[in-house]
PDB file of N, CA and C in Angstrom:
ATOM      1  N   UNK A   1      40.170  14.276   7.049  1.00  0.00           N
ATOM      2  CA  UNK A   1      38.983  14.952   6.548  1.00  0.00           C
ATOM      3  C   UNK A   1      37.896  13.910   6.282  1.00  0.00           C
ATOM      4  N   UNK A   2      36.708  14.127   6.853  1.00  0.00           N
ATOM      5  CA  UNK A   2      35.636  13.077   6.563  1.00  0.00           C
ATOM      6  C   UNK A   2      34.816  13.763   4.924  1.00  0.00           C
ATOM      7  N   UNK A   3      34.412  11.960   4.865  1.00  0.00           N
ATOM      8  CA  UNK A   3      33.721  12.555   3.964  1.00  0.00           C
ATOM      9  C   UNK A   3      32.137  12.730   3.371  1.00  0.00           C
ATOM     10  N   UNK A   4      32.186  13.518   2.182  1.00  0.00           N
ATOM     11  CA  UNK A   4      30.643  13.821   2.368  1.00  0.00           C
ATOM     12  C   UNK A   4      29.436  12.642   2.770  1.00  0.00           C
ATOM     13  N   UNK A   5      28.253  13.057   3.065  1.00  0.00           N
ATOM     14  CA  UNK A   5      27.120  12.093   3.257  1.00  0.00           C
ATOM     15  C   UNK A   5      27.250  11.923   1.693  1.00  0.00           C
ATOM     16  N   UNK A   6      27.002  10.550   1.534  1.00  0.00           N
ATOM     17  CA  UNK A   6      26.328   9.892   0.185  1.00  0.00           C
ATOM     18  C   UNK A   6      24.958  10.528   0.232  1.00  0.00           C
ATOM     19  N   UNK A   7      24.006  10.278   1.453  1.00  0.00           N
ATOM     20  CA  UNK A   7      22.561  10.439   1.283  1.00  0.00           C
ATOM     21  C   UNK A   7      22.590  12.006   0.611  1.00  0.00           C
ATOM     22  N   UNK A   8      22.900  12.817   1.335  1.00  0.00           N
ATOM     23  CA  UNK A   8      23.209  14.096   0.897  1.00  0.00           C
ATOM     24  C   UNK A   8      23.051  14.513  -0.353  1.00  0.00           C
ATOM     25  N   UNK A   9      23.654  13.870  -0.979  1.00  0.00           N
ATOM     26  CA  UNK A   9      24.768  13.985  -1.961  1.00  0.00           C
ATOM     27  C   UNK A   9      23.716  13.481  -3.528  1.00  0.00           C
ATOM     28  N   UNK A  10      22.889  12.393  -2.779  1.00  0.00           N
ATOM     29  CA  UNK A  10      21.930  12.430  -4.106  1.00  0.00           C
ATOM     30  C   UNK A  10      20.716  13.060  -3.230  1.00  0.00           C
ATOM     31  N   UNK A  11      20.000  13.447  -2.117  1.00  0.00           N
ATOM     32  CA  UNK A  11      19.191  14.311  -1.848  1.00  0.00           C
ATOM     33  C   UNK A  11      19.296  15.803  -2.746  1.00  0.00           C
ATOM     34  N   UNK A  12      20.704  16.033  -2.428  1.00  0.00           N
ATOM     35  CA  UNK A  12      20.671  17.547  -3.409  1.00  0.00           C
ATOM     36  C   UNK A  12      20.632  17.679  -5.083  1.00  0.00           C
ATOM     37  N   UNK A  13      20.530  16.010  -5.459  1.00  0.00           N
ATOM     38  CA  UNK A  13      19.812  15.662  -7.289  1.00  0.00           C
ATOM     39  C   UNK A  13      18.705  16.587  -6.937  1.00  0.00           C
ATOM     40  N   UNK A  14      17.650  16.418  -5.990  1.00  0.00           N
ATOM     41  CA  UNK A  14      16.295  16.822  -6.094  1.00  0.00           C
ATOM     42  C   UNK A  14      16.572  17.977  -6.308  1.00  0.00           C
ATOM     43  N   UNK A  15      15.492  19.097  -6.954  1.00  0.00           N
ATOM     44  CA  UNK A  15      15.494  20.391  -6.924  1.00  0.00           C
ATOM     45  C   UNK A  15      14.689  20.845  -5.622  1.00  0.00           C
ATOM     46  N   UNK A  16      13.112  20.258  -5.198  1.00  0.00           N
ATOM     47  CA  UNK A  16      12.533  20.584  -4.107  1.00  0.00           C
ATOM     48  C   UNK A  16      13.856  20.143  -2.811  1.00  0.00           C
ATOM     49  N   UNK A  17      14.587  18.665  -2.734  1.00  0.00           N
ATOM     50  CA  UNK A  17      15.526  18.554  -1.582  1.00  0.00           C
ATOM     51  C   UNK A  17      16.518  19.467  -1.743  1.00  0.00           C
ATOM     52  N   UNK A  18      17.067  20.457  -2.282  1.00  0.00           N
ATOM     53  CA  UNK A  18      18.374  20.970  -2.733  1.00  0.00           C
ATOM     54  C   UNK A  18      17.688  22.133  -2.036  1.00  0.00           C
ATOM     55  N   UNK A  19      16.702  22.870  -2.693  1.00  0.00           N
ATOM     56  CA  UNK A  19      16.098  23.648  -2.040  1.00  0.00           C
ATOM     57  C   UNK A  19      15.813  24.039  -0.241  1.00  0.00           C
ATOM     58  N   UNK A  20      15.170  22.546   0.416  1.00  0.00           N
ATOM     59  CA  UNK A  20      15.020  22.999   1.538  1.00  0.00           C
ATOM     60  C   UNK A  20      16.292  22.547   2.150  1.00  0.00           C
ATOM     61  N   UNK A  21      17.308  21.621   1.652  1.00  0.00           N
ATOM     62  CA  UNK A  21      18.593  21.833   2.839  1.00  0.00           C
ATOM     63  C   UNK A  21      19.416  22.957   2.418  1.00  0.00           C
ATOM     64  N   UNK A  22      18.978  23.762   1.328  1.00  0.00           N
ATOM     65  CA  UNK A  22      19.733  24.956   1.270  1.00  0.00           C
ATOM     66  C   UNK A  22      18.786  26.230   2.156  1.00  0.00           C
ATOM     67  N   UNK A  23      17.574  25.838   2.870  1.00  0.00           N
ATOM     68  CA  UNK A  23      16.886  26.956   3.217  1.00  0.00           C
ATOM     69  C   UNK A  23      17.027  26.409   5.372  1.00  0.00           C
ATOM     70  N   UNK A  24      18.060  27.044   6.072  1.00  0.00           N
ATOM     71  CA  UNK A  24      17.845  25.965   7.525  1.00  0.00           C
ATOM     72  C   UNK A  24      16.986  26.154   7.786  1.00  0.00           C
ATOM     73  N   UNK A  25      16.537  27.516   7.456  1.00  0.00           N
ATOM     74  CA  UNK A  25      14.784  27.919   8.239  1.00  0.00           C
ATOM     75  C   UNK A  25      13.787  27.390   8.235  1.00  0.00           C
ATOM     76  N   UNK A  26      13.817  27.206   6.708  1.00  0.00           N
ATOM     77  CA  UNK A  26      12.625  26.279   6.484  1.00  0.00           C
ATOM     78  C   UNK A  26      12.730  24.612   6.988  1.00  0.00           C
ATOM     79  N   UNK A  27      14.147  24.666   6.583  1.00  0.00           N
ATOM     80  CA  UNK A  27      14.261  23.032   7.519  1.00  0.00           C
ATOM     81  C   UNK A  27      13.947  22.544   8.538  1.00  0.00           C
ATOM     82  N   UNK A  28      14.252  23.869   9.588  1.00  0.00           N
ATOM     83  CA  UNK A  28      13.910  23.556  11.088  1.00  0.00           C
ATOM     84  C   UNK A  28      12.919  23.799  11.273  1.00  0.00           C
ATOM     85  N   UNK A  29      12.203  24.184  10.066  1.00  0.00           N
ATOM     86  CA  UNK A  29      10.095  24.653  10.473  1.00  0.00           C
ATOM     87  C   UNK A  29       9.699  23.577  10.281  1.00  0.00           C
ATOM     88  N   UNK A  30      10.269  22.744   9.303  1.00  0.00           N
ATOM     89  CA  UNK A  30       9.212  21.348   9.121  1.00  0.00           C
ATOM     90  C   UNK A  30       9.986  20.461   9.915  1.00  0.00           C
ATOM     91  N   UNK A  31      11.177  20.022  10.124  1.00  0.00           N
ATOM     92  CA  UNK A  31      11.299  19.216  11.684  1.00  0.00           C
ATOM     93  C   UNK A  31      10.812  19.598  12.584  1.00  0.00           C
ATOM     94  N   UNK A  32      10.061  20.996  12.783  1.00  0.00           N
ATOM     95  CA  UNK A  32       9.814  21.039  14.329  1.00  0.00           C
ATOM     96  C   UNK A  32       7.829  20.800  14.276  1.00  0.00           C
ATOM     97  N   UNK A  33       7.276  21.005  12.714  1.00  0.00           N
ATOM     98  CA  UNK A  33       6.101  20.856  12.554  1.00  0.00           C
ATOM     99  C   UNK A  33       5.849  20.092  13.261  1.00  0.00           C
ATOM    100  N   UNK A  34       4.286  19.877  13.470  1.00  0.00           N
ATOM    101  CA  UNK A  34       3.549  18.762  14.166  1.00  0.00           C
ATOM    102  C   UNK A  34       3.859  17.789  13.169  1.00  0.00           C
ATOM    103  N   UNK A  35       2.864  18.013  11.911  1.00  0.00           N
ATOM    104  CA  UNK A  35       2.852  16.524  11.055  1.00  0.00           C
ATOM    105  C   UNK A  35       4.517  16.098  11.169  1.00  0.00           C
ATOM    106  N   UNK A  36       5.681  16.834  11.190  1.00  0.00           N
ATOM    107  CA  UNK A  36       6.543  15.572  11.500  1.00  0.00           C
ATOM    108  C   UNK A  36       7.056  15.041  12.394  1.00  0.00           C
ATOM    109  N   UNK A  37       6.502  15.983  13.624  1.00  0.00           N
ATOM    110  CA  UNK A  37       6.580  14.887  14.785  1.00  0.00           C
ATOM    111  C   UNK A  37       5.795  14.073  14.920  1.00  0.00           C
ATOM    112  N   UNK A  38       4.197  13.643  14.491  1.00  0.00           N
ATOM    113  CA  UNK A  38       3.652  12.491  14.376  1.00  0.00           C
ATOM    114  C   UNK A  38       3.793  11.956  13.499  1.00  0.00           C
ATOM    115  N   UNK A  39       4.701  12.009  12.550  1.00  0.00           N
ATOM    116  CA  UNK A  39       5.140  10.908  12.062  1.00  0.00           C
ATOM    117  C   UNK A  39       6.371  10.258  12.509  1.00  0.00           C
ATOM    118  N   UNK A  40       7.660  11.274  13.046  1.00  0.00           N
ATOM    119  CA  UNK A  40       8.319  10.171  13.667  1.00  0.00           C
ATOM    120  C   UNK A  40       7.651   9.292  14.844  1.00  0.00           C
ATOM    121  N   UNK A  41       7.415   9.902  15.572  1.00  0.00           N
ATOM    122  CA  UNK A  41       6.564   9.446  16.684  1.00  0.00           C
ATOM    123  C   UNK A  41       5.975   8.026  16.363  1.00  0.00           C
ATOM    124  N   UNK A  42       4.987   8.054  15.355  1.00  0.00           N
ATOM    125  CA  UNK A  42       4.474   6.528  14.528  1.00  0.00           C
ATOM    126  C   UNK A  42       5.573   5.872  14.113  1.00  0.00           C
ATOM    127  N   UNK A  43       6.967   6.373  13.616  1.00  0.00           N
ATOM    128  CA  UNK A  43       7.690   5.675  13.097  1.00  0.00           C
ATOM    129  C   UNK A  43       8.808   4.758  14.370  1.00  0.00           C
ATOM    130  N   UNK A  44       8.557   5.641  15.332  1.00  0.00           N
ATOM    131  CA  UNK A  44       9.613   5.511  16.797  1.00  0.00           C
ATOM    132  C   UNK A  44       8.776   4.417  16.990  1.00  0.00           C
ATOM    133  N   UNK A  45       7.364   4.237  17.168  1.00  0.00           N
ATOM    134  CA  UNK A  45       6.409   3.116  17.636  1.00  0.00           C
ATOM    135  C   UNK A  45       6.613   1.979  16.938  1.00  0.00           C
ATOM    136  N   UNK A  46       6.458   1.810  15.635  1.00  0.00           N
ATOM    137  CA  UNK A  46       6.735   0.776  15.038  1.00  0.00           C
ATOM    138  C   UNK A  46       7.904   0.337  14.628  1.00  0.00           C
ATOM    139  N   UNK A  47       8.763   0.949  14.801  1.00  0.00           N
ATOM    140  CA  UNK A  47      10.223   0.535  14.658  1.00  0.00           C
ATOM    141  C   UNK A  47      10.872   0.322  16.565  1.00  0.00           C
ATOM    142  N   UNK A  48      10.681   0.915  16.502  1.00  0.00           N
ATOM    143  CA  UNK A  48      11.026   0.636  18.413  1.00  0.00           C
ATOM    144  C   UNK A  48      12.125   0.739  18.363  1.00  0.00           C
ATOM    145  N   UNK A  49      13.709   0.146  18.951  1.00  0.00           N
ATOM    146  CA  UNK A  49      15.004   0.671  18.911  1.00  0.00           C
ATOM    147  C   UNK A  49      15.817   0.056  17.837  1.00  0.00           C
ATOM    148  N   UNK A  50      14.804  -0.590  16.527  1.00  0.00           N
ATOM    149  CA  UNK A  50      15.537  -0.890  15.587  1.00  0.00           C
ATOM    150  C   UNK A  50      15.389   0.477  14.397  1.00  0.00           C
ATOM    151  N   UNK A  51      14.542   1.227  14.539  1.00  0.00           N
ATOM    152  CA  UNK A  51      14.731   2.250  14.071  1.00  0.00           C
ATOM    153  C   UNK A  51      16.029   3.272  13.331  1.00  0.00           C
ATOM    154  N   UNK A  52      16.397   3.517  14.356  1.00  0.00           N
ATOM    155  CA  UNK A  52      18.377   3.954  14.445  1.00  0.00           C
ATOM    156  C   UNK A  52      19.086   3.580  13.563  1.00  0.00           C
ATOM    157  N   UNK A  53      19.201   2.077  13.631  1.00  0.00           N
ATOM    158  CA  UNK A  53      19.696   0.937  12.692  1.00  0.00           C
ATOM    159  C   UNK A  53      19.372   0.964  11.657  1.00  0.00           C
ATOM    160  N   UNK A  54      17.922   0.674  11.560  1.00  0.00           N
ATOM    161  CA  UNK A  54      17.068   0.735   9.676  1.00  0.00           C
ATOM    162  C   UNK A  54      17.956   2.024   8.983  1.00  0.00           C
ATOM    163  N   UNK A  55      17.072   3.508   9.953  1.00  0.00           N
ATOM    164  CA  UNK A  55      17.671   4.628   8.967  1.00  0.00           C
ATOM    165  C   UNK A  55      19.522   4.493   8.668  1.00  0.00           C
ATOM    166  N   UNK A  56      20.523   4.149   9.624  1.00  0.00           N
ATOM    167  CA  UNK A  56      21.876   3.977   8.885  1.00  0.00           C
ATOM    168  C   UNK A  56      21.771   3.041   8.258  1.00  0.00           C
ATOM    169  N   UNK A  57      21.098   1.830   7.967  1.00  0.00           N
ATOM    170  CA  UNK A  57      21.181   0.362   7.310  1.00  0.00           C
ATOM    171  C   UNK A  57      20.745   1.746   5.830  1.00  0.00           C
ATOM    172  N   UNK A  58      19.776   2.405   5.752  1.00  0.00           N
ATOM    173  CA  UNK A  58      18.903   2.960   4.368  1.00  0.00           C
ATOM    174  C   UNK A  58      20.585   4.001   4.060  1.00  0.00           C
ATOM    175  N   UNK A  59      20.696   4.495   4.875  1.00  0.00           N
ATOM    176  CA  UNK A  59      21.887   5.453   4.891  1.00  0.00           C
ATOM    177  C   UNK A  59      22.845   5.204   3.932  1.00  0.00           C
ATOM    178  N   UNK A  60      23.112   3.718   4.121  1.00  0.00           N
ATOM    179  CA  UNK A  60      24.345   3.053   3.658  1.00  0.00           C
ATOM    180  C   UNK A  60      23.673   2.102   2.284  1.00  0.00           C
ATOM    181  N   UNK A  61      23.107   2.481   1.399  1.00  0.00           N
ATOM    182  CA  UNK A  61      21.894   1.761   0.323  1.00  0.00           C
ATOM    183  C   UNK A  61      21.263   0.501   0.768  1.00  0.00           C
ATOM    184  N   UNK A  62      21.115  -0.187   2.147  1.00  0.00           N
ATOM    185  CA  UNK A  62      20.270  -1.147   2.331  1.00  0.00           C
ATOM    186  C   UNK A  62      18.795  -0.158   2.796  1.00  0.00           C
ATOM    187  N   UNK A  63      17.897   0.224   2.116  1.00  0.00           N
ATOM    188  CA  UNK A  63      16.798   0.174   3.015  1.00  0.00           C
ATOM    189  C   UNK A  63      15.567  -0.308   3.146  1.00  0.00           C
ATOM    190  N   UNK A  64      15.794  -1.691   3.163  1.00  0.00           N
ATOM    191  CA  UNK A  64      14.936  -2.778   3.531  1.00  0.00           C
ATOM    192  C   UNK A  64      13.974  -2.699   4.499  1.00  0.00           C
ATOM    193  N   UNK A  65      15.170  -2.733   5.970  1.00  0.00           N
ATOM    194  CA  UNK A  65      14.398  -2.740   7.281  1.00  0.00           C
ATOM    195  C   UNK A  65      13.659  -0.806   7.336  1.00  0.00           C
ATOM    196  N   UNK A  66      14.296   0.013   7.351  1.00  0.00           N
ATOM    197  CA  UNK A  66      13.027   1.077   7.144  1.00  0.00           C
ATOM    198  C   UNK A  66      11.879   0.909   6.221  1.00  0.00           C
ATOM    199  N   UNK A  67      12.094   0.192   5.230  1.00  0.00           N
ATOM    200  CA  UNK A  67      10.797   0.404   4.482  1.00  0.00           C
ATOM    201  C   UNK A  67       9.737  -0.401   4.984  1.00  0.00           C
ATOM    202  N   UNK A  68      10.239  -1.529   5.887  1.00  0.00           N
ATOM    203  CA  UNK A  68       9.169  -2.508   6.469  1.00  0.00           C
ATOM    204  C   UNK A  68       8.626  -1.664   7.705  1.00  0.00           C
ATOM    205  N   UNK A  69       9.433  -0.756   8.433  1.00  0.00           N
ATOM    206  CA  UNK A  69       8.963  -0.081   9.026  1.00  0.00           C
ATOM    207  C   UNK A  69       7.639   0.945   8.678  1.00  0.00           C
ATOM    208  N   UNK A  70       8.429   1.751   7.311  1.00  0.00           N
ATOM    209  CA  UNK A  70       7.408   3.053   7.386  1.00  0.00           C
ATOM    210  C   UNK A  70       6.052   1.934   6.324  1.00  0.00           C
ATOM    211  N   UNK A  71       6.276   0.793   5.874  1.00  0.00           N
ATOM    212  CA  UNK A  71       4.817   0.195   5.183  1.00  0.00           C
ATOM    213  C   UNK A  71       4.039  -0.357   6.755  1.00  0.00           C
ATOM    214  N   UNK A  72       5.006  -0.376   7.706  1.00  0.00           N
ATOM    215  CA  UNK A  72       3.615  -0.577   8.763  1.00  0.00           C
ATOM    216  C   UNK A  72       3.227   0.570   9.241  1.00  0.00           C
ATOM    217  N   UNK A  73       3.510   1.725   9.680  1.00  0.00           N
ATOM    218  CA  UNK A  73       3.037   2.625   9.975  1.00  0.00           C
ATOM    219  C   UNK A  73       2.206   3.327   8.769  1.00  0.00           C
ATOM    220  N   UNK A  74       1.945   3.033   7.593  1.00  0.00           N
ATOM    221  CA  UNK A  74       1.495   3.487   6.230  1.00  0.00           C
ATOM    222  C   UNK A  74      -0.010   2.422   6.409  1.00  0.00           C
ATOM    223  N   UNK A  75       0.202   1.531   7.005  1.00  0.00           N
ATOM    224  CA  UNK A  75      -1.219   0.226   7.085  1.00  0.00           C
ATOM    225  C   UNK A  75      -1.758   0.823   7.847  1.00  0.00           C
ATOM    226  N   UNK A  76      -1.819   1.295   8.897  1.00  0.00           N
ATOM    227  CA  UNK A  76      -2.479   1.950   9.545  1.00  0.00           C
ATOM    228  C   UNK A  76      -3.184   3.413   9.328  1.00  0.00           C
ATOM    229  N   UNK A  77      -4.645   3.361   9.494  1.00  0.00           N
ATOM    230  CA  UNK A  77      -5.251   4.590   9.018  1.00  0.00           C
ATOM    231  C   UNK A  77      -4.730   6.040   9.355  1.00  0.00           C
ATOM    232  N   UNK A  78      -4.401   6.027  10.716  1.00  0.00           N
ATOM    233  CA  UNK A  78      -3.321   7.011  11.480  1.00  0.00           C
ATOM    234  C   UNK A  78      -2.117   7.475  10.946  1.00  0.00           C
ATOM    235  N   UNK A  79      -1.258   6.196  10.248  1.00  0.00           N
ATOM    236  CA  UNK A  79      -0.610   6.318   9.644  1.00  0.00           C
ATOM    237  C   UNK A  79      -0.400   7.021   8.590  1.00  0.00           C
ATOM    238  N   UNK A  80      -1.608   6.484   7.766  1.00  0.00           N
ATOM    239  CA  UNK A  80      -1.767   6.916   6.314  1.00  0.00           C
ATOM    240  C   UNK A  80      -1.913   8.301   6.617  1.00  0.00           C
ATOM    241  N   UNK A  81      -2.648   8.883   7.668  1.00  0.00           N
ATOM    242  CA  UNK A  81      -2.769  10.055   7.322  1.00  0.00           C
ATOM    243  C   UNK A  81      -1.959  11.409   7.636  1.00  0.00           C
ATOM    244  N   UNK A  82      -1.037  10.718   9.121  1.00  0.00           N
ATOM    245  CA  UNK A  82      -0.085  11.473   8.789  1.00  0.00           C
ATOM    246  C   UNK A  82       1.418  11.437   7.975  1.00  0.00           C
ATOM    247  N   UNK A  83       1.532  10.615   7.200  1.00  0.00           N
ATOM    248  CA  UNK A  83       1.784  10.581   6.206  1.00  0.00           C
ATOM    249  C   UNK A  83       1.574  11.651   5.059  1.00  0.00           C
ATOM    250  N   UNK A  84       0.540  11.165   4.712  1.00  0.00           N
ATOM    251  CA  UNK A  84      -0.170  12.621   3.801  1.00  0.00           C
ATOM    252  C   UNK A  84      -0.417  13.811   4.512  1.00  0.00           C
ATOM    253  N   UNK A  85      -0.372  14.304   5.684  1.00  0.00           N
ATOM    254  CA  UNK A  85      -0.382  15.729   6.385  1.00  0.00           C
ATOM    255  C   UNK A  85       1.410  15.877   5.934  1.00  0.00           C
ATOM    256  N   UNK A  86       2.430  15.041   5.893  1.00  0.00           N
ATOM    257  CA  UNK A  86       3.903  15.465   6.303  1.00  0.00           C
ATOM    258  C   UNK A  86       3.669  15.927   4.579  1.00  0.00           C
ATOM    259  N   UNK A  87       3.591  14.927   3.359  1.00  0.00           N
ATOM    260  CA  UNK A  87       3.772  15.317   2.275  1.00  0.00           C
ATOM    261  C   UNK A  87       3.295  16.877   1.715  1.00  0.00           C
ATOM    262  N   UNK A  88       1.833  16.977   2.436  1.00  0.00           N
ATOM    263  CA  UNK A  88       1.050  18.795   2.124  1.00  0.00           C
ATOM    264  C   UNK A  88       2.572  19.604   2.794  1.00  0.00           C
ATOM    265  N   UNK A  89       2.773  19.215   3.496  1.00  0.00           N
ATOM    266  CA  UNK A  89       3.681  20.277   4.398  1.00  0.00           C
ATOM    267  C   UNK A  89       4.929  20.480   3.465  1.00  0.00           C
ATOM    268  N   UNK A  90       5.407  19.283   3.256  1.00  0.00           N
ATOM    269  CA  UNK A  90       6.311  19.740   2.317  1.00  0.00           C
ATOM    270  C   UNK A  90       6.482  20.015   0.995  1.00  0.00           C
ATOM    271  N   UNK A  91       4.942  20.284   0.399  1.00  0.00           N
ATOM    272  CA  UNK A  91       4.514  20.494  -1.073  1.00  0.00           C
ATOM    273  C   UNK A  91       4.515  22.273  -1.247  1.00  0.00           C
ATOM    274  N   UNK A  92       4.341  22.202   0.299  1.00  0.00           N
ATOM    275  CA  UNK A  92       4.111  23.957   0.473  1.00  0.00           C
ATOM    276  C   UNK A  92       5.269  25.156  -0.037  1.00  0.00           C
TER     277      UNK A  92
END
């Protein structure tokens, strides 16, 4: 028997995260949104195929290399802003 995600596991502390992985509908509305495909998209760019790696490196409590990732895609004005389009989306 495997066992649970850790990430999971304190995602569902949140009341807003508990909420949308308890809702799939709504889950699969905002993965399939635009704002979060341009943000992975920015994040696929600046991470390039270390990406993969960062998010299990963050997965597993290192997340160093993602955060150097998403602060470069955050320097950028493009960035910044879809950034703040993904956060409205999920304030909704």
């Amino acid at each position: 028997m495997s066992q649970p995600d850790p990430t999971l596991k304190e995602l569902s502390k949140d009341p807003k995260a508990a909420q949308l992985l308890g809702d799939t509908a709504a889950l699969k509305s905002l993965l399939a949104s635009p704002e979060t495909q341009k943000l992975v998209s920015l994040l696929n760019q600046k991470g390039g195929g270390g990406l993969q790696a960062a998010a299990k490196a963050a997965a597993k409590g290192q997340p160093d290399a993602l955060m150097g990732i998403l602060n470069q895609v955050m320097a950028s004005p493009e960035g910044a802003q879809a950034a703040e389009a993904f956060q409205k989306k999920t304030q909704q």
